[in-house]
PDB file of N, CA and C in Angstrom:
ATOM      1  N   UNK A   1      16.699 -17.139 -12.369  1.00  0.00           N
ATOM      2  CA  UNK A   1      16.648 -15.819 -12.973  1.00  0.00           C
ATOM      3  C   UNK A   1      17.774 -14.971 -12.387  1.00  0.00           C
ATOM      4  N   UNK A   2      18.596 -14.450 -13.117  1.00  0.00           N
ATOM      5  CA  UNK A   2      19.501 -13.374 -13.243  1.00  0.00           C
ATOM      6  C   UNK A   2      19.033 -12.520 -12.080  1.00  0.00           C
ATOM      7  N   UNK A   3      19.671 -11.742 -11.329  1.00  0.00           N
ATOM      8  CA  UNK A   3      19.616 -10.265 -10.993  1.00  0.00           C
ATOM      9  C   UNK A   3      19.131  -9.224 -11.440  1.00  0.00           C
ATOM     10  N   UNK A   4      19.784  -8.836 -12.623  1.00  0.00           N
ATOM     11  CA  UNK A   4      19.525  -7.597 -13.494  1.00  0.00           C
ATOM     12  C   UNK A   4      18.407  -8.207 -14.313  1.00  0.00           C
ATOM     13  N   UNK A   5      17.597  -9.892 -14.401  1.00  0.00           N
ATOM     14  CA  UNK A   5      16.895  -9.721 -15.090  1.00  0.00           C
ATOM     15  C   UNK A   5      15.703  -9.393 -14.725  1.00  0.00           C
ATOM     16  N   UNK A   6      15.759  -9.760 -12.828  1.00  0.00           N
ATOM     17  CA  UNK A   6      14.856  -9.370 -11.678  1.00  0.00           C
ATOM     18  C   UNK A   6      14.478  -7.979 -12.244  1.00  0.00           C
ATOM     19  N   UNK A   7      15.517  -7.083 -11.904  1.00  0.00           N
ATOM     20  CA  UNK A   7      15.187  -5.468 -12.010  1.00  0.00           C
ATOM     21  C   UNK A   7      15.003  -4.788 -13.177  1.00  0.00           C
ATOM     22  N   UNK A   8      15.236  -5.382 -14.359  1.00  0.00           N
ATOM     23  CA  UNK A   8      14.607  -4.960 -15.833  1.00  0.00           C
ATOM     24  C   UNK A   8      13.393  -5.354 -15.687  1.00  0.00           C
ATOM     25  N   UNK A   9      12.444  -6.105 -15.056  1.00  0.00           N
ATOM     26  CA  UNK A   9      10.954  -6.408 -14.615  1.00  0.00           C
ATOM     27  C   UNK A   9      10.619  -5.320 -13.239  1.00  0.00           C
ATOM     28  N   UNK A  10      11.566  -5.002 -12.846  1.00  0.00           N
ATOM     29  CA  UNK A  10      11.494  -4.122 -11.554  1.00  0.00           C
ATOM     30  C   UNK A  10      10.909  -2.685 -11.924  1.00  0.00           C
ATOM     31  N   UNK A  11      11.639  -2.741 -13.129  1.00  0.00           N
ATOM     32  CA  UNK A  11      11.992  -0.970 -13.494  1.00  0.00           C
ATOM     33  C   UNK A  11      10.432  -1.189 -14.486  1.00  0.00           C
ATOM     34  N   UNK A  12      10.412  -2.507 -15.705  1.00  0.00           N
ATOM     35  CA  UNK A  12       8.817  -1.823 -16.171  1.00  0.00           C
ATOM     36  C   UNK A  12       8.016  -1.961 -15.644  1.00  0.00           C
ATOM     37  N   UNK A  13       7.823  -2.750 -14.531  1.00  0.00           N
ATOM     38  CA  UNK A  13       6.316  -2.290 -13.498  1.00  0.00           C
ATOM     39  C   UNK A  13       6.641  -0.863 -13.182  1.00  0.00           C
ATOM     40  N   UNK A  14       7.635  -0.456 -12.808  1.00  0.00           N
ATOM     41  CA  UNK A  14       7.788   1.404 -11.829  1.00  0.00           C
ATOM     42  C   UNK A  14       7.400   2.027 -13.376  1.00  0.00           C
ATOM     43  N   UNK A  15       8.204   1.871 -14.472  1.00  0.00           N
ATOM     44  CA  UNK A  15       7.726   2.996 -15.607  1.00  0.00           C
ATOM     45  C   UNK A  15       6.908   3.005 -16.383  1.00  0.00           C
ATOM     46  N   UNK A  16       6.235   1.832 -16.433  1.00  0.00           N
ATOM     47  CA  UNK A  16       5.254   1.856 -17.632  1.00  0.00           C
ATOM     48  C   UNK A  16       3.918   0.749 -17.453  1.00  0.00           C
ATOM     49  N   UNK A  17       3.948  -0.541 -16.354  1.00  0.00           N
ATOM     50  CA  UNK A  17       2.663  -1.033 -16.173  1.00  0.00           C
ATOM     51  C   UNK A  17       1.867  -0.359 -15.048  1.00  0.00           C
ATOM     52  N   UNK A  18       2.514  -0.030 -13.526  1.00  0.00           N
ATOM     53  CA  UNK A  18       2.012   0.137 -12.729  1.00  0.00           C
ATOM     54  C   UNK A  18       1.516   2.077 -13.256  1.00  0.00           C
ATOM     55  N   UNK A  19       2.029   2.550 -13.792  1.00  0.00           N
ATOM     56  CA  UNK A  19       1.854   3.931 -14.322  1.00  0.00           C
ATOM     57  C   UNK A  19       0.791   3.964 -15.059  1.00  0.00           C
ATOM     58  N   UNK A  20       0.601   3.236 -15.719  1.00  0.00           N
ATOM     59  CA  UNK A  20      -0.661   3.764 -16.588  1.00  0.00           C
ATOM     60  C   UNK A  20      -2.346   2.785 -16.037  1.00  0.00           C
ATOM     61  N   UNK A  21      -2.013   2.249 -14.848  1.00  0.00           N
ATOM     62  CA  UNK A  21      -2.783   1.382 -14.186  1.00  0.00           C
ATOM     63  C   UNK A  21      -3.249   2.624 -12.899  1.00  0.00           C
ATOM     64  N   UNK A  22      -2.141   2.846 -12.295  1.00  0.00           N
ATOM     65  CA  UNK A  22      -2.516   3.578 -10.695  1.00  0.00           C
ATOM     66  C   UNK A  22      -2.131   4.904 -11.022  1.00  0.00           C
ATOM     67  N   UNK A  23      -1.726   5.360 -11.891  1.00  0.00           N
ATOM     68  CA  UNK A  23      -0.825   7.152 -11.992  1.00  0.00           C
ATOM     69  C   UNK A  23       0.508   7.166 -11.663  1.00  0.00           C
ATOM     70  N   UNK A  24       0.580   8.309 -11.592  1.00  0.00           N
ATOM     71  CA  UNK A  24       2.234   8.478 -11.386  1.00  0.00           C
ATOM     72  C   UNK A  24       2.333   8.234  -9.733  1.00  0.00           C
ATOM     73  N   UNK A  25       3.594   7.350  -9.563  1.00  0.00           N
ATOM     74  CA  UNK A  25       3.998   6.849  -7.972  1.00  0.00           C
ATOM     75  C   UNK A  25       3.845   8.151  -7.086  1.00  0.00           C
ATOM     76  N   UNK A  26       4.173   9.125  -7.267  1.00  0.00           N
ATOM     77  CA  UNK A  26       4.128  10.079  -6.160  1.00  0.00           C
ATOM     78  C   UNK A  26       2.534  10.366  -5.789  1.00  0.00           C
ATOM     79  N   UNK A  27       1.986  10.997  -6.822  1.00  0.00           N
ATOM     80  CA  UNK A  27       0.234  10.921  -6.154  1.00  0.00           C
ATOM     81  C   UNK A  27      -0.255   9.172  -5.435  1.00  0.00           C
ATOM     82  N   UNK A  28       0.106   8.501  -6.272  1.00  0.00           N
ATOM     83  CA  UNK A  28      -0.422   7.187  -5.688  1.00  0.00           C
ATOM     84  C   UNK A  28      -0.211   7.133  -4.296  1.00  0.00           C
ATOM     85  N   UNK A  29       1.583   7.338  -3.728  1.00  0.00           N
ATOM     86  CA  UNK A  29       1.993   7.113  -2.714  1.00  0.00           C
ATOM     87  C   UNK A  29       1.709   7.666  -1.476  1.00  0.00           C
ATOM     88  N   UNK A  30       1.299   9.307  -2.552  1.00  0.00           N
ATOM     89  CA  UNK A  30       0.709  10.322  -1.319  1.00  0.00           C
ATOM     90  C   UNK A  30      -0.300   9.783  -1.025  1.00  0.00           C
ATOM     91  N   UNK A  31      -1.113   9.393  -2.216  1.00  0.00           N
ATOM     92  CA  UNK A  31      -2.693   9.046  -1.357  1.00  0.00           C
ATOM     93  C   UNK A  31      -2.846   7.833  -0.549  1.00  0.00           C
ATOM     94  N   UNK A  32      -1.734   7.127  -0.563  1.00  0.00           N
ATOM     95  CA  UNK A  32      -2.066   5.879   0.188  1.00  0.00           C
ATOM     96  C   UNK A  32      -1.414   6.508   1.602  1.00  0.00           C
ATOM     97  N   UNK A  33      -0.673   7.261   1.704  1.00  0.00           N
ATOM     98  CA  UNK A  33       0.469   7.235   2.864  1.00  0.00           C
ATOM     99  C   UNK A  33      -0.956   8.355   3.984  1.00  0.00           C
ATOM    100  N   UNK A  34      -1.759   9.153   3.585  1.00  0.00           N
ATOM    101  CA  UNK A  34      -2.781  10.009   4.120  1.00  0.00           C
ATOM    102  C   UNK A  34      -3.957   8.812   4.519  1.00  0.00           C
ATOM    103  N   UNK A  35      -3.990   7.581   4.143  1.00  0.00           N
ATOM    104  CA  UNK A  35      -5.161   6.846   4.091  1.00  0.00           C
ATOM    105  C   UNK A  35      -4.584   6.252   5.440  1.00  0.00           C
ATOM    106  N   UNK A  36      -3.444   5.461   5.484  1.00  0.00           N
ATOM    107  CA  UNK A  36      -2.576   4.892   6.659  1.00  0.00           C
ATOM    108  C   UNK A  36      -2.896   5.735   8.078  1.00  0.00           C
ATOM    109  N   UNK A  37      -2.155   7.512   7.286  1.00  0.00           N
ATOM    110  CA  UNK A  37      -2.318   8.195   8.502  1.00  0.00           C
ATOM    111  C   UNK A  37      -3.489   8.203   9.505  1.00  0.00           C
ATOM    112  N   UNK A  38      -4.662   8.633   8.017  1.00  0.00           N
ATOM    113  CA  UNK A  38      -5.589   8.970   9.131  1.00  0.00           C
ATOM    114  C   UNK A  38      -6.142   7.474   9.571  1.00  0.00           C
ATOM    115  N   UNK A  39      -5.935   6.544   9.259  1.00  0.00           N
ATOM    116  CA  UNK A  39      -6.399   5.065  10.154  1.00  0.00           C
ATOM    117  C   UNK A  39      -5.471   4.849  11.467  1.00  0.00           C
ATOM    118  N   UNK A  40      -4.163   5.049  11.481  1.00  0.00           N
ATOM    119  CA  UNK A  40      -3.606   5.093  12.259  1.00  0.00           C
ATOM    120  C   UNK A  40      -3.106   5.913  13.054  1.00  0.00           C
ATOM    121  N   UNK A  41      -3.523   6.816  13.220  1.00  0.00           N
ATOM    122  CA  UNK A  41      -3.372   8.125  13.653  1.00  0.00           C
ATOM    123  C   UNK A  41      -1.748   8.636  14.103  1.00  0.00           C
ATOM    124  N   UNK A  42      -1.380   8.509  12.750  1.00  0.00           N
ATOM    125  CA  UNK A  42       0.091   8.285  12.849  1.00  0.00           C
ATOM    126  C   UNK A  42       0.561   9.199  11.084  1.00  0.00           C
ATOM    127  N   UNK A  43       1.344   9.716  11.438  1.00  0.00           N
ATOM    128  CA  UNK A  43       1.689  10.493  10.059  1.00  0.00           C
ATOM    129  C   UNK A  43       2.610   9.528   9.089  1.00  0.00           C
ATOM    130  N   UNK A  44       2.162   9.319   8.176  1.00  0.00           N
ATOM    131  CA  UNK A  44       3.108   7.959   7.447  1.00  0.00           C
ATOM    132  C   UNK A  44       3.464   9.198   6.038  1.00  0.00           C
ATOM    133  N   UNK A  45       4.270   9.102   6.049  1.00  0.00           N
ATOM    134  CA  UNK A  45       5.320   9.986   4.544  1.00  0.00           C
ATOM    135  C   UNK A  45       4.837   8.643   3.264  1.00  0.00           C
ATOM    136  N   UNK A  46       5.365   9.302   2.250  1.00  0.00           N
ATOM    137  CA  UNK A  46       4.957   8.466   1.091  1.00  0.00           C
ATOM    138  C   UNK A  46       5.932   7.719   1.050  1.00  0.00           C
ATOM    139  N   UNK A  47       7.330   8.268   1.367  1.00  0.00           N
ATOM    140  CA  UNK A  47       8.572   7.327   1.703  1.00  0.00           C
ATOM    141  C   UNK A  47       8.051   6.015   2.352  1.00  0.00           C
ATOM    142  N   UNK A  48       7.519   6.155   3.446  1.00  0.00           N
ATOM    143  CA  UNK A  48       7.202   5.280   4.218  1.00  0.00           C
ATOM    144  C   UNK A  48       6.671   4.343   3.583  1.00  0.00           C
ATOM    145  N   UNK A  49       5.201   4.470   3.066  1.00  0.00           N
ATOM    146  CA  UNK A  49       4.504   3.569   2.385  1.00  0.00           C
ATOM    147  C   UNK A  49       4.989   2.468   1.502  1.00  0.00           C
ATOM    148  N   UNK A  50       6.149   3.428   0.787  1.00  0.00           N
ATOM    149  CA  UNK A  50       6.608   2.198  -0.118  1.00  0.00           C
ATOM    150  C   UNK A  50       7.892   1.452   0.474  1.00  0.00           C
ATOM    151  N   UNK A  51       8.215   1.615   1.601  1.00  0.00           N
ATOM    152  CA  UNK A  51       9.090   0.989   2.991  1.00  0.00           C
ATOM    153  C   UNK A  51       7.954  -0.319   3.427  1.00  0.00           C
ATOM    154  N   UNK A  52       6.981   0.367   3.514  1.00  0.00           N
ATOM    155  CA  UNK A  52       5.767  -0.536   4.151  1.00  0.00           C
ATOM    156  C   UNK A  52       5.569  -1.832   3.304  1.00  0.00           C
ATOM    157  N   UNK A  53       5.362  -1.353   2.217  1.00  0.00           N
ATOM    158  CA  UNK A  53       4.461  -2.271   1.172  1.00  0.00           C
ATOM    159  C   UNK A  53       6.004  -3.161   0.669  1.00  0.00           C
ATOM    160  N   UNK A  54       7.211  -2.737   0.946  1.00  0.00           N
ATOM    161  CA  UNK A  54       8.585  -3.538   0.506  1.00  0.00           C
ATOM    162  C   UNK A  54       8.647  -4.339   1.733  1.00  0.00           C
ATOM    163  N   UNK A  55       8.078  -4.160   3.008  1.00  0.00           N
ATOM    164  CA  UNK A  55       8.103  -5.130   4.154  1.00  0.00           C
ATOM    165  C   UNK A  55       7.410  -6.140   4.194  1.00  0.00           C
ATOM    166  N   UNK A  56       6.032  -6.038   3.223  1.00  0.00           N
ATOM    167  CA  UNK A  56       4.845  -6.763   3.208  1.00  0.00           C
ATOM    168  C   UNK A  56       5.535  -7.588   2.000  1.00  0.00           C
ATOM    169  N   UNK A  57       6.210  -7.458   0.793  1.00  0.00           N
ATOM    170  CA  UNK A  57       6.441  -8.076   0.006  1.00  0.00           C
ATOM    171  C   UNK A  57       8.178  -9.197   0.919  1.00  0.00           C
ATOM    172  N   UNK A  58       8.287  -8.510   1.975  1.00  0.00           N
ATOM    173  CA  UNK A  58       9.805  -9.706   2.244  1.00  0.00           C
ATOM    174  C   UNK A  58       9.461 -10.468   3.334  1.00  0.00           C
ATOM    175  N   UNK A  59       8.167 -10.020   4.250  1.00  0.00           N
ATOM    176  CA  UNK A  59       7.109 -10.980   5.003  1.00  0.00           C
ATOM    177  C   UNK A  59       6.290 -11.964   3.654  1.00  0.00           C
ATOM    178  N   UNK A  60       6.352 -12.043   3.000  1.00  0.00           N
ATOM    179  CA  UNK A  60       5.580 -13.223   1.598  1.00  0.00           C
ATOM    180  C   UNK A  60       6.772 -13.648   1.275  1.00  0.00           C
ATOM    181  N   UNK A  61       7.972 -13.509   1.089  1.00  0.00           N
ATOM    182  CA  UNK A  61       9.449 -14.132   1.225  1.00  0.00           C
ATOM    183  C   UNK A  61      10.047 -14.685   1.521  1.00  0.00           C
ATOM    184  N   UNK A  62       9.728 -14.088   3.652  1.00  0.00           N
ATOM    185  CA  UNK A  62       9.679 -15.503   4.182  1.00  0.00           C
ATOM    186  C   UNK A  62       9.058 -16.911   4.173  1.00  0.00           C
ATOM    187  N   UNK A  63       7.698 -16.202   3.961  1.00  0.00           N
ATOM    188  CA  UNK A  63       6.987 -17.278   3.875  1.00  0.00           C
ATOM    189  C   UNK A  63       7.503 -18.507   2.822  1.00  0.00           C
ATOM    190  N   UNK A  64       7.071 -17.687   1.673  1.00  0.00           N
ATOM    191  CA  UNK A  64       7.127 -18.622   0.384  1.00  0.00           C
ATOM    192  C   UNK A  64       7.882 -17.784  -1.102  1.00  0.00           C
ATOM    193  N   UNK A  65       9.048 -17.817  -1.034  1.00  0.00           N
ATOM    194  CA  UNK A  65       9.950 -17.246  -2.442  1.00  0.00           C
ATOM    195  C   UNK A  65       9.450 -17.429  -3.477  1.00  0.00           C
ATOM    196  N   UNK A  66       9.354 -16.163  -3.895  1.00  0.00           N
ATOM    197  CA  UNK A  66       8.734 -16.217  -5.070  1.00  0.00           C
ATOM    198  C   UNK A  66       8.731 -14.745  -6.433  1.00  0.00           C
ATOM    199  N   UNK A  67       8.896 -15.065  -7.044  1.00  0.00           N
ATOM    200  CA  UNK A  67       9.716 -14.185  -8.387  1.00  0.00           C
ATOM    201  C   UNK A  67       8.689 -12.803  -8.158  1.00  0.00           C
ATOM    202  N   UNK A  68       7.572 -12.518  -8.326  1.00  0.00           N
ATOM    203  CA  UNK A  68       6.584 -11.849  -8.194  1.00  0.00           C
ATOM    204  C   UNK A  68       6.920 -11.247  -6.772  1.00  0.00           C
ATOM    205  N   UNK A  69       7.149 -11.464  -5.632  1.00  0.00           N
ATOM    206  CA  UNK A  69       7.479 -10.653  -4.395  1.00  0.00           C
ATOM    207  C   UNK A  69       8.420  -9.884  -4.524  1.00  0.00           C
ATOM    208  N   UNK A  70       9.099 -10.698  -5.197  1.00  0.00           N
ATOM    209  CA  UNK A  70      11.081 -10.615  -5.295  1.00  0.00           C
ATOM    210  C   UNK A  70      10.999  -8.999  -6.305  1.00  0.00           C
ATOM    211  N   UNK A  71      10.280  -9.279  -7.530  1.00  0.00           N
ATOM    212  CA  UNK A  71      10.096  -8.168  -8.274  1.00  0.00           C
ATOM    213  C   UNK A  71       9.798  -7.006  -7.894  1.00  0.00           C
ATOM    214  N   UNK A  72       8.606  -7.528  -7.030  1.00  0.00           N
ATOM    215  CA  UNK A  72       7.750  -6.147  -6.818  1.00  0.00           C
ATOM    216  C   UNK A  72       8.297  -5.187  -5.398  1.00  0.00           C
ATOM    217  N   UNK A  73       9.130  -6.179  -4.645  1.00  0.00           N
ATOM    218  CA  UNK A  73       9.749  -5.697  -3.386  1.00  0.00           C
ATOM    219  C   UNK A  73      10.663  -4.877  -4.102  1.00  0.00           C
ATOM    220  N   UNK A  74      11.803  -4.981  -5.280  1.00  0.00           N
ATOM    221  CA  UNK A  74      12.685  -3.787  -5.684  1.00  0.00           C
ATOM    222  C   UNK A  74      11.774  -2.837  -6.598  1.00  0.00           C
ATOM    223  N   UNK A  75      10.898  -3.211  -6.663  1.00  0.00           N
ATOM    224  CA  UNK A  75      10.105  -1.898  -7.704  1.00  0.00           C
ATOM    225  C   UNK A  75       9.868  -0.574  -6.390  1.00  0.00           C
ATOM    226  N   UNK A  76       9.412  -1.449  -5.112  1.00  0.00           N
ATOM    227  CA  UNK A  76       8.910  -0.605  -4.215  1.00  0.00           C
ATOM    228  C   UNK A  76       9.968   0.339  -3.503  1.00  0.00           C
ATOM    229  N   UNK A  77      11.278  -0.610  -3.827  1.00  0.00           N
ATOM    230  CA  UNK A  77      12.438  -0.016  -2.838  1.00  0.00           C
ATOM    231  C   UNK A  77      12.699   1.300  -3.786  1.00  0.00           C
ATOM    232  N   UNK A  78      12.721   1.195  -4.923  1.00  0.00           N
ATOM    233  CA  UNK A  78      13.139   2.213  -6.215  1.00  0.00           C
ATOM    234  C   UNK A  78      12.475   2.976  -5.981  1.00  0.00           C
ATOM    235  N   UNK A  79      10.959   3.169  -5.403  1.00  0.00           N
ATOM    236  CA  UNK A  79       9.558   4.054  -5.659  1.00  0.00           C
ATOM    237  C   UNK A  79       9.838   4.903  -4.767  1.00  0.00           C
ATOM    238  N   UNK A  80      10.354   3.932  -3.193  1.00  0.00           N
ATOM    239  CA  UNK A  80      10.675   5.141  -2.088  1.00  0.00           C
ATOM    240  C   UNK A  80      11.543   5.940  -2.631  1.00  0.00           C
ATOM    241  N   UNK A  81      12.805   5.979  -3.068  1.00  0.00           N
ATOM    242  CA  UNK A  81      13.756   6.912  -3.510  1.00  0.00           C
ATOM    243  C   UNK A  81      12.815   7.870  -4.393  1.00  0.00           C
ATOM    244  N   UNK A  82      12.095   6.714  -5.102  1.00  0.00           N
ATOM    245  CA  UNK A  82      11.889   8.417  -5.872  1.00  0.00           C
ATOM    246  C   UNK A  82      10.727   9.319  -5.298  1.00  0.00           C
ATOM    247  N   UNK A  83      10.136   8.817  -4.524  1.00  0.00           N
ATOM    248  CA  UNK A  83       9.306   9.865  -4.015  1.00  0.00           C
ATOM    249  C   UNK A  83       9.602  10.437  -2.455  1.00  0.00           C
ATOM    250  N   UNK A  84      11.204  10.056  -2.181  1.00  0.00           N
ATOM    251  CA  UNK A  84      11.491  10.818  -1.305  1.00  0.00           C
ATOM    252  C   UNK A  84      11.887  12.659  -1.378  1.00  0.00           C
TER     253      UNK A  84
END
């Protein structure tokens, strides 16, 4: 698989599957990044979260490559920008 055909799957999970499944990325991100905090008693930004969840997808990478990590790791990298 192509590059750009990676991130044309990248971009409709960010605009149109994961959106009408979880809401718009910024509430989602906020609410996950407050859930982190208060477990970890550590202030996690929404930036962060989707830093987090792009670490968790390139730890499954190492492990075992696979199109679905690969995807969802640039959907997440895109998500931080935008909810920075």
């Amino acid at each position: 698989m192509k590059a750009s055909e990676l991130l044309k799957e990248a971009q409709k999970l960010v605009d149109e599957d994961r959106q009408s499944s979880y809401g718009e990325p910024e509430e989602s991100f906020k609410r996950l990044a407050k859930l982190w905090s208060a477990y970890l008693d550590v202030e996690i930004t929404p930036h962060d979260a989707c830093v987090m969840m792009t670490l968790l997808k390139i730890s499954r990478l190492a492990y075992k490559p696979s199109k679905d990590s690969s995807t969802d790791g640039a959907a997440y990298l895109c998500l931080a920008h935008q909810v920075s």
